[in-house]
Protein backbone atom coordinates (compact mmCIF):
# COMPACT_ATOMS: atom_id res chain seq x y z
CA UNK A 1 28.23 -98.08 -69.13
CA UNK A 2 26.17 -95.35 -69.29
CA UNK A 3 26.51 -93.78 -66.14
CA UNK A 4 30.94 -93.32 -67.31
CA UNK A 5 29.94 -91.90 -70.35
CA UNK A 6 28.20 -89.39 -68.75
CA UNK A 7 30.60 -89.00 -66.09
CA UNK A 8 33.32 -88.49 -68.96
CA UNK A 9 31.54 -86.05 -70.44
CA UNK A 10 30.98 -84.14 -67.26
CA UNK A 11 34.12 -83.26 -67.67
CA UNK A 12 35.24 -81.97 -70.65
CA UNK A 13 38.24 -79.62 -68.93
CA UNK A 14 39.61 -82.52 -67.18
CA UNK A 15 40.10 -84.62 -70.16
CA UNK A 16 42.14 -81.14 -71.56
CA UNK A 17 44.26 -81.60 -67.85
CA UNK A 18 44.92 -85.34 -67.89
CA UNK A 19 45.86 -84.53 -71.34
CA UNK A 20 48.55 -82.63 -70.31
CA UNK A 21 49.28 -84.21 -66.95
CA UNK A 22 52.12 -86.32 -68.67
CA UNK A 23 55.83 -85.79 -67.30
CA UNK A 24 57.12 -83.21 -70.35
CA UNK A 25 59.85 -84.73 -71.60
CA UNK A 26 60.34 -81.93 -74.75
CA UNK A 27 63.01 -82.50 -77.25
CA UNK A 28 62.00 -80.57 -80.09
CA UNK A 29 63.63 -77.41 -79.73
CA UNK A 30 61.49 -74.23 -79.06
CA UNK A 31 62.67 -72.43 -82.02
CA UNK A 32 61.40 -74.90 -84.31
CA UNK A 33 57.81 -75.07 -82.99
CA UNK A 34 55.27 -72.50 -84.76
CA UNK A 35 53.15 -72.55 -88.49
CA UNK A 36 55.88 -73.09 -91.52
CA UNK A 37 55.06 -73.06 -95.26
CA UNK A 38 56.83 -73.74 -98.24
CA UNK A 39 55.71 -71.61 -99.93
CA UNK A 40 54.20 -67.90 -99.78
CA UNK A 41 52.30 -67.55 -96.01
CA UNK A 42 49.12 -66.59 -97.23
CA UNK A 43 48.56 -68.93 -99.82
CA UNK A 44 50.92 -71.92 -98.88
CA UNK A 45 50.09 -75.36 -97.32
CA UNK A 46 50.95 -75.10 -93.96
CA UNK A 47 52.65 -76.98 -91.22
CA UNK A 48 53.03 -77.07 -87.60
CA UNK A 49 55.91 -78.13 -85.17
CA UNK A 50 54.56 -78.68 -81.31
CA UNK A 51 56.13 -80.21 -78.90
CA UNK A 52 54.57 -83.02 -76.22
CA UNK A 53 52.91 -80.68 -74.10
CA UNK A 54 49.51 -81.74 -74.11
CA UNK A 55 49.75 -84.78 -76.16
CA UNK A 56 50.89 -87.35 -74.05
CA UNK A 57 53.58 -88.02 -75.96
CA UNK A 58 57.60 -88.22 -75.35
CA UNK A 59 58.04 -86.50 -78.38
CA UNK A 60 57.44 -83.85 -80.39
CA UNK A 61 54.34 -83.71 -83.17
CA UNK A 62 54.36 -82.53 -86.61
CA UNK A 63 50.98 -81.72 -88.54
CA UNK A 64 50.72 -81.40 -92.29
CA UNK A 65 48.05 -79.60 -93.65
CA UNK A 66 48.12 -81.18 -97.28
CA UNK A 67 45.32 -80.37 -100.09
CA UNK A 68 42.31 -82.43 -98.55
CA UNK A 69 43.92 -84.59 -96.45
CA UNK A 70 45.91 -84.01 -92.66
CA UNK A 71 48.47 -86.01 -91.24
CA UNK A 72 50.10 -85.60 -88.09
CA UNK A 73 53.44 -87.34 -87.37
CA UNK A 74 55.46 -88.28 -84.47
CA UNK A 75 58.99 -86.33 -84.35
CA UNK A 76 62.10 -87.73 -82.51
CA UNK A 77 64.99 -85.07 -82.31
CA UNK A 78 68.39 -84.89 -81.38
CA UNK A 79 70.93 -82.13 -81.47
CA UNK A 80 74.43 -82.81 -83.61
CA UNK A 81 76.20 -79.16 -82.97
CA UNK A 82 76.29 -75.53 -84.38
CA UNK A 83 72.72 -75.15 -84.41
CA UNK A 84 71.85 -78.38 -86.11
CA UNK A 85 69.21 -81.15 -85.15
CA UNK A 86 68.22 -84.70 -86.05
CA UNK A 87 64.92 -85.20 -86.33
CA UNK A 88 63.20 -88.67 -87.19
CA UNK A 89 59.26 -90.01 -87.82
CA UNK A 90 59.43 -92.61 -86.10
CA UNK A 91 58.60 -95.10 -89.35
CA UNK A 92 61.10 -93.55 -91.31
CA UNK A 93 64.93 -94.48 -91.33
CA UNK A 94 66.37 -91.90 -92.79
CA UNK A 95 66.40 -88.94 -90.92
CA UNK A 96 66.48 -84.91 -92.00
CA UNK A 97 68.82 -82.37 -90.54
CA UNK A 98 67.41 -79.12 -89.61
CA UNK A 99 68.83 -75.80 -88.62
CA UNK A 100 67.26 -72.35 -88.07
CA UNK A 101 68.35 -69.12 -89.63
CA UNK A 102 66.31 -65.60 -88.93
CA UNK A 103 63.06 -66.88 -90.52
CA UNK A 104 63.95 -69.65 -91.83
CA UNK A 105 64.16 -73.36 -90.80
CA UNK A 106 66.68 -75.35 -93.48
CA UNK A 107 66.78 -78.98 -93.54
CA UNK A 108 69.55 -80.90 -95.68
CA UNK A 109 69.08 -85.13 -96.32
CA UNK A 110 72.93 -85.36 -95.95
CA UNK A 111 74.36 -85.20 -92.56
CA UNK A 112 76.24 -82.31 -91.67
CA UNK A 113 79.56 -82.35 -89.78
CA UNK A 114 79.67 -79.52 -87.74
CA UNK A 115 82.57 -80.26 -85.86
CA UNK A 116 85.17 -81.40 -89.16
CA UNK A 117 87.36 -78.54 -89.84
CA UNK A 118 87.11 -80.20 -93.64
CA UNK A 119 84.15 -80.94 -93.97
CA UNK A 120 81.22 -78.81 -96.56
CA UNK A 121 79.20 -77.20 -95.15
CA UNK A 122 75.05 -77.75 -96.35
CA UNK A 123 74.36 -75.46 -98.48
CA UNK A 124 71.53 -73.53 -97.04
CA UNK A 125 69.35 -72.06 -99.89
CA UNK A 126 65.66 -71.17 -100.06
CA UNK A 127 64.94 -74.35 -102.08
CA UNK A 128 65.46 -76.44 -99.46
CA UNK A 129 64.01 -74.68 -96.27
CA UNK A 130 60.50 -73.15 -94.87
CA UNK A 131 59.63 -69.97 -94.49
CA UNK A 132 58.13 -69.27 -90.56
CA UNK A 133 54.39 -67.41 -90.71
CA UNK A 134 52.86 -65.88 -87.83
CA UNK A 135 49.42 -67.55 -89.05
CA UNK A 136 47.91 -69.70 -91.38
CA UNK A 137 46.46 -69.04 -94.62
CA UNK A 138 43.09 -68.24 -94.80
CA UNK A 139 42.18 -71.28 -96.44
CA UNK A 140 43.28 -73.35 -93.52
CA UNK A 141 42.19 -70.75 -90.75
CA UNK A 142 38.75 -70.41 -91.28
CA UNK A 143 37.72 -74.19 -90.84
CA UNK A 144 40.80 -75.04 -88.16
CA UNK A 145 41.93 -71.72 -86.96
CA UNK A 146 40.41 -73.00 -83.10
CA UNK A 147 42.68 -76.38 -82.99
CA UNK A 148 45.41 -74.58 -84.48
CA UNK A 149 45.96 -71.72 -81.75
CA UNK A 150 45.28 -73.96 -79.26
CA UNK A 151 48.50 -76.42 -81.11
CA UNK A 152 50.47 -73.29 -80.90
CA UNK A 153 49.64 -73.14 -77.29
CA UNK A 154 51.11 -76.03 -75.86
CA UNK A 155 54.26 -74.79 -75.22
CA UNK A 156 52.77 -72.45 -72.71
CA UNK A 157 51.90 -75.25 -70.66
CA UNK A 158 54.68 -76.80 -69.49
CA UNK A 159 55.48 -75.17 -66.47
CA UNK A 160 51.71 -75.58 -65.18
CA UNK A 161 51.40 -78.86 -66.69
CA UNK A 162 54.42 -81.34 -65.36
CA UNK A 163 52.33 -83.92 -63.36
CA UNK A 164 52.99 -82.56 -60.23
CA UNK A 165 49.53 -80.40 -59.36
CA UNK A 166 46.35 -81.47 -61.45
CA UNK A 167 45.08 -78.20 -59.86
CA UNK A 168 47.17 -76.02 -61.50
CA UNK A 169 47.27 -77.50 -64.70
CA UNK A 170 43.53 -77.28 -65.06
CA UNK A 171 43.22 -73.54 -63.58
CA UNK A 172 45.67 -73.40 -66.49
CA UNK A 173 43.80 -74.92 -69.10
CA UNK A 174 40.60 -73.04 -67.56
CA UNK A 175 42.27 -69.27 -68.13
CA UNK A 176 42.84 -70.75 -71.99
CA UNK A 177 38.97 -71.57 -72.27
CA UNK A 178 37.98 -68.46 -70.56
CA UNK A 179 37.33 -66.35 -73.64
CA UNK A 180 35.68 -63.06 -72.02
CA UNK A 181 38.12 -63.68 -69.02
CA UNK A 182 35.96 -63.33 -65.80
CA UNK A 183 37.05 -66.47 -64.48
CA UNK A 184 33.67 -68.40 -65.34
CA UNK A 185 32.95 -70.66 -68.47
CA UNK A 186 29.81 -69.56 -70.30
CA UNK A 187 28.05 -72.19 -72.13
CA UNK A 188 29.70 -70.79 -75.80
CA UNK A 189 32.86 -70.85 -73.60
CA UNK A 190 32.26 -74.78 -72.84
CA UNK A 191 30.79 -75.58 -76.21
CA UNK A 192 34.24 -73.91 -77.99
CA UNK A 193 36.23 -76.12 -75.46
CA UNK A 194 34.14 -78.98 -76.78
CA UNK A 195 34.89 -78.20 -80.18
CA UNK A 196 38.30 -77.90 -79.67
CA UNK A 197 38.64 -81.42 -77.78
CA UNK A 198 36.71 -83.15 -80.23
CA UNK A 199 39.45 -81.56 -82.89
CA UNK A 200 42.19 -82.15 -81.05
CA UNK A 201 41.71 -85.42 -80.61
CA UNK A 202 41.17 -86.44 -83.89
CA UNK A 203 44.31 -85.02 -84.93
CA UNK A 204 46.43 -86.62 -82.47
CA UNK A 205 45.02 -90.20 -82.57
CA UNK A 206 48.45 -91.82 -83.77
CA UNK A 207 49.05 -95.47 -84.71
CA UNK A 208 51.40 -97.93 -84.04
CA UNK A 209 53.97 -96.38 -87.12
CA UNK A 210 54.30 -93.07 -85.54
CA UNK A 211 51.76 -91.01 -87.87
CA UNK A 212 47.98 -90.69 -88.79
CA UNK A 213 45.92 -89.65 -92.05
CA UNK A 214 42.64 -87.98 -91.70
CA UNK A 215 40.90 -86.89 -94.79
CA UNK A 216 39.68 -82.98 -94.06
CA UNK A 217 35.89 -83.59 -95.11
CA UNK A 218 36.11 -86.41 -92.20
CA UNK A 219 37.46 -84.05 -89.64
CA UNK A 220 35.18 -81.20 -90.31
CA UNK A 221 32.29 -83.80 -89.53
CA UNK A 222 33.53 -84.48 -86.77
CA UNK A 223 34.00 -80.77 -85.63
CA UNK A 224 30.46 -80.05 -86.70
CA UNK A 225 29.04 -82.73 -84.79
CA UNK A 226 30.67 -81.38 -81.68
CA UNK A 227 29.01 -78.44 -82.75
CA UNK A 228 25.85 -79.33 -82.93
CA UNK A 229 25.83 -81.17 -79.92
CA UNK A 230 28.32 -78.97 -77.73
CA UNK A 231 25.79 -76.16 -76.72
CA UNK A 232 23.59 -79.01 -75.60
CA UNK A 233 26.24 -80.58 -73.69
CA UNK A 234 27.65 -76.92 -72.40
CA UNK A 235 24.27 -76.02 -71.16
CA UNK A 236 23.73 -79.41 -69.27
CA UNK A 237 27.46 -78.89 -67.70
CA UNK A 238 26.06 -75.48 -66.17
CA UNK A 239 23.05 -76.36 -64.96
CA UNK A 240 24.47 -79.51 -63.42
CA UNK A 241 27.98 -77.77 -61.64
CA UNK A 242 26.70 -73.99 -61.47
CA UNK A 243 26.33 -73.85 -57.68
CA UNK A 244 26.08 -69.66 -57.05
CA UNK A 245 23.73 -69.66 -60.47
CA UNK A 246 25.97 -67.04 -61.87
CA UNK A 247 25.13 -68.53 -65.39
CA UNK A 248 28.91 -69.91 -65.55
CA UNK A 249 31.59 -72.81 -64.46
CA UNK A 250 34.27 -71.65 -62.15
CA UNK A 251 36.79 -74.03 -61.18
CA UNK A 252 36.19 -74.37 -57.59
CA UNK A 253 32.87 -75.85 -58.95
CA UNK A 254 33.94 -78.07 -61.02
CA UNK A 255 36.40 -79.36 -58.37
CA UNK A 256 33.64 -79.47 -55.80
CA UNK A 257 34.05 -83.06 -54.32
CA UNK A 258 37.05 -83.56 -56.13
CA UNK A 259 40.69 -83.76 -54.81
CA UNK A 260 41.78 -82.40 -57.76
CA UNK A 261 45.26 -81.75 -55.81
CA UNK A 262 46.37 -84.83 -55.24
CA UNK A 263 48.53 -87.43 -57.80
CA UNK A 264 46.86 -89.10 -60.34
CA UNK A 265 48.79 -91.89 -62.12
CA UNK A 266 47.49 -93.26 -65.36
CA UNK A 267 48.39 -95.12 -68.50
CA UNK A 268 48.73 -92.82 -71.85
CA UNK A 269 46.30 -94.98 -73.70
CA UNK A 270 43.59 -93.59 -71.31
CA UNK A 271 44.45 -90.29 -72.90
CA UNK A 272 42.61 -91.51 -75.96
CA UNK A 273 40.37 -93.31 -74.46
CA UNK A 274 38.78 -90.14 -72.74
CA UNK A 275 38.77 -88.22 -76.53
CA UNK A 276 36.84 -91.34 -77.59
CA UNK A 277 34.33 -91.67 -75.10
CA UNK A 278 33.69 -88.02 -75.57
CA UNK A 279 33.13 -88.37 -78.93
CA UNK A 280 30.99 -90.84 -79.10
CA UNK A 281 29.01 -89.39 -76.44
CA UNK A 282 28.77 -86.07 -78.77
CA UNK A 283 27.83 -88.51 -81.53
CA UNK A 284 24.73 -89.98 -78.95
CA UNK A 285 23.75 -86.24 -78.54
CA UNK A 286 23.93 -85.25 -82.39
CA UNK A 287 21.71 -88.33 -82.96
CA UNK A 288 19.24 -87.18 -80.34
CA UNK A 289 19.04 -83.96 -81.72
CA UNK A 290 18.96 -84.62 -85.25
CA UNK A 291 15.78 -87.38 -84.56
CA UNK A 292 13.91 -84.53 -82.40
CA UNK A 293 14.62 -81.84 -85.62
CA UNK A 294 13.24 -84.51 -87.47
CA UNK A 295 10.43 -85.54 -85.58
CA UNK A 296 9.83 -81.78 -85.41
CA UNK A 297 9.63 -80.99 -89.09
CA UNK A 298 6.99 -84.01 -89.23
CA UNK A 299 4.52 -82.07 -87.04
């Protein structure tokens, strides 16, 4: 048992690729996906629209950053005509019809009928829409800005990441990682990746009903656990894979011994699996090093 927890945490970066290795199967449309607020962008609650990129999901997510609490939902869409869309959570019957204008994304709770010469039209007013931001407020940036760029990422994925070449998809996933790009992880490189993961994760761990609630002060534990315990972690990943003792992880080292190229079939539950195993593994070292601190300040 723990001889594959180690091995799971060995490697963090190929957790982010079988993450992603999924068939894309992305129905939320790309204009839709990006940070949307209701109210002013700077000082509004914000959401994000992603699609299934990395998640391991058919479908597309949303994520609600709400006072101290986060939810993420599963999204089913469908397009109806001129511009329109249906889009579903999956525990709620009654869907919400969306269309996007300049910088604006409208939704309307009756169904429009694009293609009746009689029908009404929705009346598409700034009541009932959201404006688009190019980031989010400060509030919300500071404490999650690393998951949230790396959310707003996944759409740059899918032509690396479509199951076909494990290979590519991590090279991909590497380049995102690489920081300083030189084409080596550092250990802050790895221990930002492990941050990240750890964040990730707990965003996108959905149940049965399509959604998830995670209460922000739980979260940020979480993150500064993998915080703690990531530079520990990084620096064992280098010294353990760092063959040419350049002081970083290249890919070729990491896929030393490792037919990284070939098909991998798997069951999407693993997905999660993998995030928890890492976790709790980064809970193991957070214990360690909290008991040393303490037998430290006892000396």
């Amino acid at each position: 048992m723990q001889q594959s927890r180690i091995f799971a945490l060995s490697f963090l970066l190929i957790g982010f690729a079988v993450l992603a290795v999924r068939p894309l199967q992305a129905q939320i449309p790309p204009e839709f996906m990006g940070i949307w607020s209701q109210d002013a962008c700077a000082t509004g609650e914000p959401a994000i629209i992603t699609g299934p990129t990395i998640a391991g999901l058919d479908d597309g997510l949303l994520i609600v950053f709400d006072d101290d609490e986060i939810s993420t939902y599963r999204l089913n869409s469908q397009p109806i005509g001129d511009g329109w869309f249906e889009i579903s959570m999956e525990d709620d019957d009654d869907p919400i019809f969306f269309k996007r204008q300049a910088n604006r994304l409208f939704r309307v709770r009756e169904r429009p009928r694009p293609n009746d010469e009689n029908a009404t039209p929705p009346s598409l007013n700034a009541e009932n829409s959201v404006l688009t931001c190019a980031s989010a407020p400060p509030r919300w940036q500071i404490p999650h800005g690393e998951v949230i760029e790396f959310l707003l990422k996944q759409p740059d994925l899918e032509p690396f990441c479509d199951g076909s070449d494990l290979a590519l998809c991590l090279g991909e996933l590497m380049k995102m990682a690489d920081v300083t790009g030189d084409g080596e992880l550092s250990a802050a490189e790895t221990a930002r990746a492990a941050r990240i993961f750890v964040h990730f994760t707990s965003l996108i761990s959905i149940g049965e009903d399509g959604q998830s609630e995670i209460e922000e002060s739980e979260l940020l534990k979480a993150v500064a656990g993998a915080s703690v315990a990531g530079p520990l972690l990084a620096r064992t990943l280098v010294f353990s894979f760092d063959y040419d003792g350049s002081g970083g992880l290249s890919l070729s080292e990491l896929a030393q011994d490792r037919r990284f190229d070939q098909p991998i079939e798997y069951e999407p539950e693993f997905l999660i699996e993998v995030g928890g195993i890492f976790e709790d593994g980064l809970d193991g070292l957070g214990d360690l090093l909290g008991k040393l601190l303490g037998t430290i300040s006892d000396l």
